[in-house]
Protein backbone atom coordinates (compact mmCIF):
# COMPACT_ATOMS: atom_id res chain seq x y z
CA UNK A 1 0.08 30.76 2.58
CA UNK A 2 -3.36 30.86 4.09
CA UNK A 3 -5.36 28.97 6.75
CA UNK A 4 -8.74 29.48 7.54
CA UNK A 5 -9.87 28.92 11.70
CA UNK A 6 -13.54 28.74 11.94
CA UNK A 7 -14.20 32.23 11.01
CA UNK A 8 -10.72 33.48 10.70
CA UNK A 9 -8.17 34.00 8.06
CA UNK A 10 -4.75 33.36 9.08
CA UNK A 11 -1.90 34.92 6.61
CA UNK A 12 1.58 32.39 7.25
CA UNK A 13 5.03 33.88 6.01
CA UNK A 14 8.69 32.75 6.11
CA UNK A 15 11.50 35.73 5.72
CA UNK A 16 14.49 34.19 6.15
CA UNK A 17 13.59 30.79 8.35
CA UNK A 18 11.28 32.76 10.50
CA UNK A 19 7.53 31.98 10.31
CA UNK A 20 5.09 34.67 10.83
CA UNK A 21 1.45 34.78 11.02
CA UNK A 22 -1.56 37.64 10.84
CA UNK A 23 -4.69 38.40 10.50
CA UNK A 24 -5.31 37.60 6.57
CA UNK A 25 -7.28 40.39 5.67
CA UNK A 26 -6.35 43.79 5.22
CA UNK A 27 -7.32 46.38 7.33
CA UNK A 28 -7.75 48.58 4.64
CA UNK A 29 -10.49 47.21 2.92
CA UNK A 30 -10.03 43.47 3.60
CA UNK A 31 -7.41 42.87 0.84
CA UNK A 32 -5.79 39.25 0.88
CA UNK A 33 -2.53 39.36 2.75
CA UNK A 34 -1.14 36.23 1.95
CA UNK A 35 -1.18 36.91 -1.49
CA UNK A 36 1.16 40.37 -0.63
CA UNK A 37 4.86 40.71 -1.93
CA UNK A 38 7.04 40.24 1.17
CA UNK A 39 10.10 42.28 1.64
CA UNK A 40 12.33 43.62 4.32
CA UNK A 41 10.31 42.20 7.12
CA UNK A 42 6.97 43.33 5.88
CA UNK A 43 4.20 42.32 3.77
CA UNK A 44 2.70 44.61 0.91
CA UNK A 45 -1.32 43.90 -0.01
CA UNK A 46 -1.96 42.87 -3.18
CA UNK A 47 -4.63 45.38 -3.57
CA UNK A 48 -3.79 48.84 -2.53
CA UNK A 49 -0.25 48.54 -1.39
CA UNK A 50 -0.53 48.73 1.96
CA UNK A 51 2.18 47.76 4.05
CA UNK A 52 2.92 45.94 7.39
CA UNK A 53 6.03 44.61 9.60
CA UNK A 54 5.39 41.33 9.92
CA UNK A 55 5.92 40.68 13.59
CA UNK A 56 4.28 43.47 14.94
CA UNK A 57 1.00 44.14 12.25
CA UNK A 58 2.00 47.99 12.09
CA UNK A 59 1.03 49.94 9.24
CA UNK A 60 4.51 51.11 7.95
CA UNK A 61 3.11 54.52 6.90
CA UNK A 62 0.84 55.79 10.02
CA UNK A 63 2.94 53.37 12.42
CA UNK A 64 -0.34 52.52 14.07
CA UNK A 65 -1.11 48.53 14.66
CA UNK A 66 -3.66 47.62 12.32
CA UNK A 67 -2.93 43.99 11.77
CA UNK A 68 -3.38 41.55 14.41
CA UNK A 69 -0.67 39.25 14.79
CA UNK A 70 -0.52 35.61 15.92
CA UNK A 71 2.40 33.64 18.49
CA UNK A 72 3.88 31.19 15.92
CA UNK A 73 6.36 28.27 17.00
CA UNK A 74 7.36 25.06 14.90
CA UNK A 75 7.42 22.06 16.61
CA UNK A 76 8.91 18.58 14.79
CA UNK A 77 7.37 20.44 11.05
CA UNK A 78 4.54 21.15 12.40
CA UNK A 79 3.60 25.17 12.69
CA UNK A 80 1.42 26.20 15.53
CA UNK A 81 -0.29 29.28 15.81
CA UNK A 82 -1.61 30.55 19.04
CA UNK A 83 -4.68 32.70 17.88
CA UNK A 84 -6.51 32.42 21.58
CA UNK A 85 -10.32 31.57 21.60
CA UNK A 86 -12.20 30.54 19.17
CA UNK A 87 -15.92 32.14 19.30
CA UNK A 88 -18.31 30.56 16.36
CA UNK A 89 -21.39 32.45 17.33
């Protein structure tokens, strides 16, 4: 699933019960994560295969942190994401 914040795109995705939540573009070459095949604890972009753990954002190949990742609780079925200030200018 994905949520846009003012000027941000916010990737959701359940493995297993667990809700996690990214940035929704690819730090490849802005790819749309949500769309990814998700496996293993980590999400695979649609567009050039690219992979990352979900709760950390790290690129499974380099091991680097490419994707930022979001605090996620849910809270009577609601899902809240902590993705700290919002700037719109």
């Amino acid at each position: 699933m994905e949520i846009i914040w003012g000027k941000s795109v916010i990737a959701l995705f359940n493995q297993d019960g667990t809700i996690f939540a990214m940035d929704g573009m690819c730090s490849h070459q802005g790819g749309p994560i949500a769309q990814g095949t998700v496996e293993n604890n980590c999400v695979t972009c649609p567009w050039h295969g690219w992979q990352y753990e979900l709760d950390t954002g790290i690129q499974t190949i380099n091991r680097q942190p490419l994707q930022e990742c979001f605090d996620v609780r849910e809270v009577d079925g609601w899902i809240e994401i902590f993705i700290g200030e919002q700037n719109d200018s």
